[in-house]
PDB file of N, CA and C in Angstrom:
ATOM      1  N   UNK A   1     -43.390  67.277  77.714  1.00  0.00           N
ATOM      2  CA  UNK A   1     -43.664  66.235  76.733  1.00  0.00           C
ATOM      3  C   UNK A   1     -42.371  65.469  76.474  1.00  0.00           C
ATOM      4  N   UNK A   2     -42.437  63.756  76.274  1.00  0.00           N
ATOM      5  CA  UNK A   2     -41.385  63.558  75.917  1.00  0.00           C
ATOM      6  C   UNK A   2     -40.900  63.831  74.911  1.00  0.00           C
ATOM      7  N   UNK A   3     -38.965  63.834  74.684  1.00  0.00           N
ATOM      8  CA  UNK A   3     -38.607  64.383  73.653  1.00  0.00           C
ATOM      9  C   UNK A   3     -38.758  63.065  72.295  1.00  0.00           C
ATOM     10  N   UNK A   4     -38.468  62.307  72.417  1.00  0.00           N
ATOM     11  CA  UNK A   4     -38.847  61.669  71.616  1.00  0.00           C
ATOM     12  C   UNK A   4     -40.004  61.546  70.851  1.00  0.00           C
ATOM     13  N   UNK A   5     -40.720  61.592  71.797  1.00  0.00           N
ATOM     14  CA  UNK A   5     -42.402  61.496  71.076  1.00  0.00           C
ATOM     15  C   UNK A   5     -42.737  62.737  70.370  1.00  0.00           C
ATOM     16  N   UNK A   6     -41.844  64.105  70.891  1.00  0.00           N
ATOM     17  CA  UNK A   6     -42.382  65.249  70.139  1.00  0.00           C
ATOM     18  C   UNK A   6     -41.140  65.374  68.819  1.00  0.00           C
ATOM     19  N   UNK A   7     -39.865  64.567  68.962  1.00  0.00           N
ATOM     20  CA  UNK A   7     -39.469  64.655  67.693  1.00  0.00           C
ATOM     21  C   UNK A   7     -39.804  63.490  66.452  1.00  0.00           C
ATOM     22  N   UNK A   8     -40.861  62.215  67.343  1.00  0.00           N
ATOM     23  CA  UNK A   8     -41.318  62.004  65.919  1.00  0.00           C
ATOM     24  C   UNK A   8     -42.458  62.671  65.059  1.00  0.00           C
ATOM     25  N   UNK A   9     -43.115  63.420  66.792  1.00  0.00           N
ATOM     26  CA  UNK A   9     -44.571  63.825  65.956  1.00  0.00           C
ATOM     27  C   UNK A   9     -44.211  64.865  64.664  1.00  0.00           C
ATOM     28  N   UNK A  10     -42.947  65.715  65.440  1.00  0.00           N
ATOM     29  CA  UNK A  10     -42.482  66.307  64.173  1.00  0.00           C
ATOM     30  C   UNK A  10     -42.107  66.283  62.975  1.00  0.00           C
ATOM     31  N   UNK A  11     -41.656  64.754  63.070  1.00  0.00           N
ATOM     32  CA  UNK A  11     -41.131  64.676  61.692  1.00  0.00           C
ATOM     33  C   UNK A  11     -42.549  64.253  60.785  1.00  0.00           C
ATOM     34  N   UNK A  12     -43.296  64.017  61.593  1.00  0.00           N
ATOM     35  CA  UNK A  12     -44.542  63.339  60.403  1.00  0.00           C
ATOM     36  C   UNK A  12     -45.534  65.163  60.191  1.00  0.00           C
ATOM     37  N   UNK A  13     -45.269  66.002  60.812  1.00  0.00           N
ATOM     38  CA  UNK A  13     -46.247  66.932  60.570  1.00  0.00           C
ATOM     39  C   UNK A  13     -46.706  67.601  61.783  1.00  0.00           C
ATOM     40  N   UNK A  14     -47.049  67.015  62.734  1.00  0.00           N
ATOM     41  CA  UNK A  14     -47.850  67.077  63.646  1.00  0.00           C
ATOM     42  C   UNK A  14     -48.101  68.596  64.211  1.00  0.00           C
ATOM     43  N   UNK A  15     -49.055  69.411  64.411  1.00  0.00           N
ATOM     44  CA  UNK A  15     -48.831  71.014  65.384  1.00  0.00           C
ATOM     45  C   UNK A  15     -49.396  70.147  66.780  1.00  0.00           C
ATOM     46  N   UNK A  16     -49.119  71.204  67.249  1.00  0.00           N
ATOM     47  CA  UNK A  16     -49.742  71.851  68.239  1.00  0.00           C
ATOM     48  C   UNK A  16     -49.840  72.893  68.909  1.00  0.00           C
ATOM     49  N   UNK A  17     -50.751  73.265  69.989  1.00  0.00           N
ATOM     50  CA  UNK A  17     -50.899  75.178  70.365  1.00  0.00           C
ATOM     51  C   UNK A  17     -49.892  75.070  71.808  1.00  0.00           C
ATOM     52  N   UNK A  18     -50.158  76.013  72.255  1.00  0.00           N
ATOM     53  CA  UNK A  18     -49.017  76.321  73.451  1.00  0.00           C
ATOM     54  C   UNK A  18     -49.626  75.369  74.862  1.00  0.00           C
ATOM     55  N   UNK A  19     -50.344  74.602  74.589  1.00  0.00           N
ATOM     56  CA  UNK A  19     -50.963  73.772  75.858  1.00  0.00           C
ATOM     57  C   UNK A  19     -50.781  72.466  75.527  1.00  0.00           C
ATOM     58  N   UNK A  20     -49.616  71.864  74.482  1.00  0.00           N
ATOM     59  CA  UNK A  20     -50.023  71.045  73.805  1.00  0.00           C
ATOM     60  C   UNK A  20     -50.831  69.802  73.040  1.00  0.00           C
ATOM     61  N   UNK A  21     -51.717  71.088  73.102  1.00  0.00           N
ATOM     62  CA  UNK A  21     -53.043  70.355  72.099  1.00  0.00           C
ATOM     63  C   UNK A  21     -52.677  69.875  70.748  1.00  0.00           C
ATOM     64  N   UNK A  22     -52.592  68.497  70.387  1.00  0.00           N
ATOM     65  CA  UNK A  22     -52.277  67.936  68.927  1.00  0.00           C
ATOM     66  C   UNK A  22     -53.468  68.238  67.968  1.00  0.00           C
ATOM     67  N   UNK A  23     -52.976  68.793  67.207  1.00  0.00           N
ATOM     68  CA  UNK A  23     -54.106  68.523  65.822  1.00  0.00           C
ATOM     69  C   UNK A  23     -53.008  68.147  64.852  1.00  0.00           C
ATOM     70  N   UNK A  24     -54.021  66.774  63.803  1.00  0.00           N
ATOM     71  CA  UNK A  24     -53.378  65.734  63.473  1.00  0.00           C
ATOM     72  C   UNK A  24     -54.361  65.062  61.823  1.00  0.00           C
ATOM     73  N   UNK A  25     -53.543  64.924  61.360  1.00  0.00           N
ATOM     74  CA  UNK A  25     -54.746  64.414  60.425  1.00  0.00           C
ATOM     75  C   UNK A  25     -54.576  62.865  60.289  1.00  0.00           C
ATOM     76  N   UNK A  26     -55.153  62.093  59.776  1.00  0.00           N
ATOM     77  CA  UNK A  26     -55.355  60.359  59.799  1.00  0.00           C
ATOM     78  C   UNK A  26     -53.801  59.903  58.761  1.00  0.00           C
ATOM     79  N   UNK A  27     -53.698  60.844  57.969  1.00  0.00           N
ATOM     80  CA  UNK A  27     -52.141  59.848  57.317  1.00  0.00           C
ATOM     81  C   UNK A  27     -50.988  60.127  58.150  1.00  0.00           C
ATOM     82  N   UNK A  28     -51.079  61.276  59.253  1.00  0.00           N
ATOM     83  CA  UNK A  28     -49.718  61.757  60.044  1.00  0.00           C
ATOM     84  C   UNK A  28     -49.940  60.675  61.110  1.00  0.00           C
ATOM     85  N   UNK A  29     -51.083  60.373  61.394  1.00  0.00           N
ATOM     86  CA  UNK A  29     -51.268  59.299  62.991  1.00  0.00           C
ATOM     87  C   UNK A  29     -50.849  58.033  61.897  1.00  0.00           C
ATOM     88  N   UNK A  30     -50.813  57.607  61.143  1.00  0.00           N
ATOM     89  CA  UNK A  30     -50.241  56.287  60.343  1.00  0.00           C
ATOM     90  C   UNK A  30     -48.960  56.253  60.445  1.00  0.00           C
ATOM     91  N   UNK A  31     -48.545  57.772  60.258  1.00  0.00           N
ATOM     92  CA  UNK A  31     -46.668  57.631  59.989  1.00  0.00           C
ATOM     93  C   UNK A  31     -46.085  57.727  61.412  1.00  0.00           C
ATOM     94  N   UNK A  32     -46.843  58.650  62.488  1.00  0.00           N
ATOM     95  CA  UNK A  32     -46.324  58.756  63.535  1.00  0.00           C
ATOM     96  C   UNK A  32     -46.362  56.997  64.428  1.00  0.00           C
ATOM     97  N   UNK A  33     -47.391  56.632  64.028  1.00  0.00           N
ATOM     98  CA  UNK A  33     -47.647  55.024  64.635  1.00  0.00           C
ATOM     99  C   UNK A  33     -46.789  54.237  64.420  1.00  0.00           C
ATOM    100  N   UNK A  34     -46.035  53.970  63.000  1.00  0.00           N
ATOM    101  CA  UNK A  34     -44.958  53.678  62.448  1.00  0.00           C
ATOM    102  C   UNK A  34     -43.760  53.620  63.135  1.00  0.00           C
ATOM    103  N   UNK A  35     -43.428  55.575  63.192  1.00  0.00           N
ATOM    104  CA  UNK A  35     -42.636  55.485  64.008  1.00  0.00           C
ATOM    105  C   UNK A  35     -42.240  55.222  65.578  1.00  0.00           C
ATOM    106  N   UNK A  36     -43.035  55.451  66.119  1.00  0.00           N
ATOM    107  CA  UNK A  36     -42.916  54.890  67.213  1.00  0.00           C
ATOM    108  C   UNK A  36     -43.098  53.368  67.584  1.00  0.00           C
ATOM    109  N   UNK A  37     -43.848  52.449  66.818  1.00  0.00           N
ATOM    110  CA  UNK A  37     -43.243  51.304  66.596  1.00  0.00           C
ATOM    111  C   UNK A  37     -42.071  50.472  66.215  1.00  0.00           C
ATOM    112  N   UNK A  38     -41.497  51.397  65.537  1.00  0.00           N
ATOM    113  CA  UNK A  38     -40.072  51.174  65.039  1.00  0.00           C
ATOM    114  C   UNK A  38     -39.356  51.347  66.377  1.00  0.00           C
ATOM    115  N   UNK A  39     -39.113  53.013  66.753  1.00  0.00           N
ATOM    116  CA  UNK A  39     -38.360  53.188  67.924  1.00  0.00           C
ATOM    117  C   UNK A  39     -38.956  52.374  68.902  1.00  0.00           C
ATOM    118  N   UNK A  40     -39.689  51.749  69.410  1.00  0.00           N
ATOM    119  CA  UNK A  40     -40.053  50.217  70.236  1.00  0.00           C
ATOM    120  C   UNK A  40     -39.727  49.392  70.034  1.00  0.00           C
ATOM    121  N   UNK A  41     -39.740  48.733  68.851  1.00  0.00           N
ATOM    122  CA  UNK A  41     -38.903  47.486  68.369  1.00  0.00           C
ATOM    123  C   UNK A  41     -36.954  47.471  68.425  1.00  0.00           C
ATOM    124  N   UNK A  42     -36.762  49.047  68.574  1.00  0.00           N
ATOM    125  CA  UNK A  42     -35.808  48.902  68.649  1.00  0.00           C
ATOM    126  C   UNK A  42     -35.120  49.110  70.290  1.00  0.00           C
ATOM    127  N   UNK A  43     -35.963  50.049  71.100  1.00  0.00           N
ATOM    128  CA  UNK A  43     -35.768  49.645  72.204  1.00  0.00           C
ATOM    129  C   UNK A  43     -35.548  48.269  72.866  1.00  0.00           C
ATOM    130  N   UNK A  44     -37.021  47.541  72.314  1.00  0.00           N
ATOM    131  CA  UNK A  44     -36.614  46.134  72.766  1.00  0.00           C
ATOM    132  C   UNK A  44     -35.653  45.275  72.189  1.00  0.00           C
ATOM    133  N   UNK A  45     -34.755  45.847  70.592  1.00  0.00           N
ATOM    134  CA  UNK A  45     -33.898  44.392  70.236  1.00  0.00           C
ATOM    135  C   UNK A  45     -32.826  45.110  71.569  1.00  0.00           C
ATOM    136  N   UNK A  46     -32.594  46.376  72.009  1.00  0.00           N
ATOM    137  CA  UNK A  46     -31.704  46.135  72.396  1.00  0.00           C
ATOM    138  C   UNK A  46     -31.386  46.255  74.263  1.00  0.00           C
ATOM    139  N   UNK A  47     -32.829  45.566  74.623  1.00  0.00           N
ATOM    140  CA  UNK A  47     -33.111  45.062  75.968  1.00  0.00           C
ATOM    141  C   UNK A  47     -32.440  43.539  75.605  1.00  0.00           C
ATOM    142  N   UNK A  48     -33.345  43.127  74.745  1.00  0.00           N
ATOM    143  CA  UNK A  48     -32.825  41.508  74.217  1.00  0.00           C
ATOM    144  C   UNK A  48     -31.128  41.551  73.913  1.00  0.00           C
ATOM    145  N   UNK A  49     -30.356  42.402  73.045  1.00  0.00           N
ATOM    146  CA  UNK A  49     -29.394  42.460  73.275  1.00  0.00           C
ATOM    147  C   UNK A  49     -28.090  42.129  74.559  1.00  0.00           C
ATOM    148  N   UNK A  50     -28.675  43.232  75.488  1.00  0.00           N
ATOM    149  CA  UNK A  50     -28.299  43.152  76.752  1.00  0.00           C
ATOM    150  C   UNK A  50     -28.063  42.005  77.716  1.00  0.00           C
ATOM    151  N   UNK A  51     -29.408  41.283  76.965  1.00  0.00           N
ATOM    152  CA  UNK A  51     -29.687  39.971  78.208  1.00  0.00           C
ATOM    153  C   UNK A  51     -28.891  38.544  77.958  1.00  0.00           C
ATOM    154  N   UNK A  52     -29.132  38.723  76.505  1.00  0.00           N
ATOM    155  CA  UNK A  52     -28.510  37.616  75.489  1.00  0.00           C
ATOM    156  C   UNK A  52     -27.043  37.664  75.936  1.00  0.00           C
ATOM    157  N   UNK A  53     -26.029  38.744  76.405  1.00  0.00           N
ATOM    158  CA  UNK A  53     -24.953  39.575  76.622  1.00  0.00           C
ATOM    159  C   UNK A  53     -24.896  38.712  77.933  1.00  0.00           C
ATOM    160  N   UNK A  54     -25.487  39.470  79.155  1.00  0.00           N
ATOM    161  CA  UNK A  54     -25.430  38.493  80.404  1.00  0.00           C
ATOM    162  C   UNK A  54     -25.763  37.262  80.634  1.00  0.00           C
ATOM    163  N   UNK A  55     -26.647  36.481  79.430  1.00  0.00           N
ATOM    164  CA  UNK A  55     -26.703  35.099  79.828  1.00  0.00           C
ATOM    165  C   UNK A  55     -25.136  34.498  79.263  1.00  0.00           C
ATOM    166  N   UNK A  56     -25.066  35.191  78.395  1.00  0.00           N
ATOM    167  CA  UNK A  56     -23.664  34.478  78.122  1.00  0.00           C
ATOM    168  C   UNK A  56     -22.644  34.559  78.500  1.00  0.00           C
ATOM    169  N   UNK A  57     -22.786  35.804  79.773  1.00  0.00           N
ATOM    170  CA  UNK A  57     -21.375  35.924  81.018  1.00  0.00           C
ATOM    171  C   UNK A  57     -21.655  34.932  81.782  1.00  0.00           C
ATOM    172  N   UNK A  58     -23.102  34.758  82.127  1.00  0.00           N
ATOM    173  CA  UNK A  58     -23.456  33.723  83.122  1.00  0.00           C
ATOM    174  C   UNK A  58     -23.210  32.290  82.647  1.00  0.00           C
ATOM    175  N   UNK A  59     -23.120  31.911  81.266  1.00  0.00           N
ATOM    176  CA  UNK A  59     -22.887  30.623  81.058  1.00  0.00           C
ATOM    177  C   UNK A  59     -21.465  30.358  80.786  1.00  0.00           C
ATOM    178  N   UNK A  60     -20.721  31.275  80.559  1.00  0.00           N
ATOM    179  CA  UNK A  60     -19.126  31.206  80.249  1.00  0.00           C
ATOM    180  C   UNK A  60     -19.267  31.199  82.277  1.00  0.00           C
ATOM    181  N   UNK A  61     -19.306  32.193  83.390  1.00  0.00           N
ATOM    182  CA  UNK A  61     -18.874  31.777  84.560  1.00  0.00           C
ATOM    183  C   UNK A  61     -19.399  30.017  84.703  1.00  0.00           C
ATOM    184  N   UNK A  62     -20.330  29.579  84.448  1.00  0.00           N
ATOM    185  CA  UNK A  62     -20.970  28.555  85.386  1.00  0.00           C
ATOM    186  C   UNK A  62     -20.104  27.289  84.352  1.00  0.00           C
ATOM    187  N   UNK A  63     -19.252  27.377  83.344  1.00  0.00           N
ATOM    188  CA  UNK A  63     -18.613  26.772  82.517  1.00  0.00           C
ATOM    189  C   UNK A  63     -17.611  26.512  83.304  1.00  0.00           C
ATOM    190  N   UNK A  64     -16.351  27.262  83.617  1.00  0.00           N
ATOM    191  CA  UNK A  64     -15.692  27.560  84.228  1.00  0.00           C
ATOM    192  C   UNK A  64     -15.761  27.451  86.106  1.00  0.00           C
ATOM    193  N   UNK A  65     -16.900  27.409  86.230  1.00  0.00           N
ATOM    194  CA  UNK A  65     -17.125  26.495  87.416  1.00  0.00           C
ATOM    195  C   UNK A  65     -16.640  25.482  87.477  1.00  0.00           C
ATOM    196  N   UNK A  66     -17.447  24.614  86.542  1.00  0.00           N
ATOM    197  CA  UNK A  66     -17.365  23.343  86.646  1.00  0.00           C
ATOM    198  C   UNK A  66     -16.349  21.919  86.058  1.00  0.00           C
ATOM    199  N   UNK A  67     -15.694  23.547  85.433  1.00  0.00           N
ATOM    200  CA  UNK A  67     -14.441  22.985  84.592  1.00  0.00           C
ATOM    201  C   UNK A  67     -13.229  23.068  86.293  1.00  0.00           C
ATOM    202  N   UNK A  68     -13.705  23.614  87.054  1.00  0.00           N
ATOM    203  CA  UNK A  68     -12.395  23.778  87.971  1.00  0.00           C
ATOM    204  C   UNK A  68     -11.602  25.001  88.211  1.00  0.00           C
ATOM    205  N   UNK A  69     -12.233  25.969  86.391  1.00  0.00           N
ATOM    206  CA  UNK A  69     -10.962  27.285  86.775  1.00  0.00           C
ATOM    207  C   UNK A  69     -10.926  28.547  87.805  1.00  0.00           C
ATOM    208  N   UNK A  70     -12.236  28.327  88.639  1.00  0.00           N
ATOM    209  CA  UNK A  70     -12.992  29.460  88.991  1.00  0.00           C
ATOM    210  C   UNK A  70     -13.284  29.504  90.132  1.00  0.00           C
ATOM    211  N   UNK A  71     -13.474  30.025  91.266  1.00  0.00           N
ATOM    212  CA  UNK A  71     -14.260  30.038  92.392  1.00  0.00           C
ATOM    213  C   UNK A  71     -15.477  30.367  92.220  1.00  0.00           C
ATOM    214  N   UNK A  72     -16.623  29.852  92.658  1.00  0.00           N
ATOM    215  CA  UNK A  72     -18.011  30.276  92.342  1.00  0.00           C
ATOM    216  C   UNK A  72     -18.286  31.523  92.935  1.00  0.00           C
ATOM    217  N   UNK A  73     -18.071  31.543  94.427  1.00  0.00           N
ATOM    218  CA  UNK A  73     -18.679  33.060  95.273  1.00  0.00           C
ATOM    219  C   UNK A  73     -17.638  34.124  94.286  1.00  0.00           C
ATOM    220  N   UNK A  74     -16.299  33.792  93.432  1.00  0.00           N
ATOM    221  CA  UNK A  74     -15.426  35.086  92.732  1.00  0.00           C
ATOM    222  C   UNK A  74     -16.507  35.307  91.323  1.00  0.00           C
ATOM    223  N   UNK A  75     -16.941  34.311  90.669  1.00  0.00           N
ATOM    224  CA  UNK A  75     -17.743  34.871  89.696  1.00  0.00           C
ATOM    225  C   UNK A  75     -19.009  35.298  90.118  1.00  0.00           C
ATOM    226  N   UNK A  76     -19.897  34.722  91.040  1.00  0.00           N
ATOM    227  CA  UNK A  76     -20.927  35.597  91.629  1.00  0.00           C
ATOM    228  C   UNK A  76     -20.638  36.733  91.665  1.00  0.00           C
ATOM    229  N   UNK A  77     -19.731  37.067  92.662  1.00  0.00           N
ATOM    230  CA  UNK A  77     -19.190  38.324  92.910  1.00  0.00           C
ATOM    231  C   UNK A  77     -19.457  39.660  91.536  1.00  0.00           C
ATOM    232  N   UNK A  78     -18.386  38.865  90.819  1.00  0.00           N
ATOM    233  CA  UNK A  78     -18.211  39.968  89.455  1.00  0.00           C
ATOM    234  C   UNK A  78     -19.335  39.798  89.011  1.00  0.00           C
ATOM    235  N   UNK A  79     -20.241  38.744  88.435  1.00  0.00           N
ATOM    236  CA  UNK A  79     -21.171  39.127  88.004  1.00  0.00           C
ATOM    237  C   UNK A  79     -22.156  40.557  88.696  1.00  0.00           C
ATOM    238  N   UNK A  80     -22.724  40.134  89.821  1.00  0.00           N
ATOM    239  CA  UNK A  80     -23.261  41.095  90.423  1.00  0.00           C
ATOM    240  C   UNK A  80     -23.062  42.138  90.481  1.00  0.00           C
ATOM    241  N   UNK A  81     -21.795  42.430  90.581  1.00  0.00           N
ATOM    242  CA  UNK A  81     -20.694  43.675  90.258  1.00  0.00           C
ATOM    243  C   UNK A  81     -21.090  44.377  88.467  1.00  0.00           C
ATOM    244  N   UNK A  82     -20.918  43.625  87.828  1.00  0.00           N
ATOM    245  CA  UNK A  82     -21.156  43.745  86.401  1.00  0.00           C
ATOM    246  C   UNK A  82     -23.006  43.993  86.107  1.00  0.00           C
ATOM    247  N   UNK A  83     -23.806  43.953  86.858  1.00  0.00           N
ATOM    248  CA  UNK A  83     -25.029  43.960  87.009  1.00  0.00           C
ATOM    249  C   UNK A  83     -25.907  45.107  87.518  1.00  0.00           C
ATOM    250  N   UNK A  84     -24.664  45.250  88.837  1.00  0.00           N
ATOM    251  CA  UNK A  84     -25.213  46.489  89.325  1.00  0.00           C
ATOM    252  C   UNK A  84     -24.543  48.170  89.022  1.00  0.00           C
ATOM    253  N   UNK A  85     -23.202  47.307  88.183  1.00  0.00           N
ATOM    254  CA  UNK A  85     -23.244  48.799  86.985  1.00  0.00           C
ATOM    255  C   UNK A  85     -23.733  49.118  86.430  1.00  0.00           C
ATOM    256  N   UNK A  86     -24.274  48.145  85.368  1.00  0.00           N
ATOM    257  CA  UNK A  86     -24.769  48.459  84.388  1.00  0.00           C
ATOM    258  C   UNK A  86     -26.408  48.772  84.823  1.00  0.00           C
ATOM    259  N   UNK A  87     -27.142  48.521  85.847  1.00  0.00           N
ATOM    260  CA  UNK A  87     -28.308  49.158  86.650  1.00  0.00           C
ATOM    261  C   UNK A  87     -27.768  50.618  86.384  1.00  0.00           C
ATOM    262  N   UNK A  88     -27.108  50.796  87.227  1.00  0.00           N
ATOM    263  CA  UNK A  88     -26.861  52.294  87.925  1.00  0.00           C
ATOM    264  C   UNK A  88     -26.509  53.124  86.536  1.00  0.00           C
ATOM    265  N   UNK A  89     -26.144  52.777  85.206  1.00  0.00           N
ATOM    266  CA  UNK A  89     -25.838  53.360  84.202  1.00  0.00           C
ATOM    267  C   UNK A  89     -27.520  53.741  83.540  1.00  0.00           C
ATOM    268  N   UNK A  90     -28.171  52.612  83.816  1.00  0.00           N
ATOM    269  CA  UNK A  90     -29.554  52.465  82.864  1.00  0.00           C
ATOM    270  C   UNK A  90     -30.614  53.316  83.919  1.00  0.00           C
ATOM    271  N   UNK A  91     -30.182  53.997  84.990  1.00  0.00           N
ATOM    272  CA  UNK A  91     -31.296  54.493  86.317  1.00  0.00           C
ATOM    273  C   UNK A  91     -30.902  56.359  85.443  1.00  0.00           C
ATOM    274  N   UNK A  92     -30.029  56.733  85.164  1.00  0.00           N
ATOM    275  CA  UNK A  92     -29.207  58.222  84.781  1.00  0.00           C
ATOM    276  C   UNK A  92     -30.516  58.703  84.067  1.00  0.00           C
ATOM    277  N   UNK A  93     -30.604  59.968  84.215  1.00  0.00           N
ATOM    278  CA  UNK A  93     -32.146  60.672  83.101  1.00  0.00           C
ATOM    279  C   UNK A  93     -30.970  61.175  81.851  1.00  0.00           C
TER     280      UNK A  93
END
């Protein structure tokens, strides 16, 4: 089971038997719904985070393009570089 999902069910109440069968009553599925909406909303501010992050490497390089200070294939480069770290960081269990 994931751990997350079984430490919110916990915090709202939730059992279950050794097969994990949930038994649940209607105000714990309100709070557990809650929470896991929350922890979603916050997953995604901080997908949006991330991106907001690289568009604005990408618009500071393509700035700097065109200003003259830069080689384009050198900021491609790093970007991609900077891209496929941060992949290989977000792939880890």
């Amino acid at each position: 089971m994931n751990n997350l999902i079984k430490e919110l069910a916990e915090q709202v109440g939730f059992g279950w038997d050794d097969k994990y069968h949930w038994y649940v009553g209607s105000r714990q599925m309100e709070k557990f719904a809650a929470l896991v909406a929350a922890a979603e909303r916050e997953a995604l501010d901080e997908q949006i985070r991330s991106i907001n992050h690289d568009c604005r490497i990408m618009c500071n390089a393509l700035q700097r393009i065109e200003a003259g200070e830069a080689e384009p294939r050198m900021i491609a480069r790093r970007t991609l570089e900077h891209w496929s770290e941060k992949s290989a960081l977000e792939v880890k269990p």
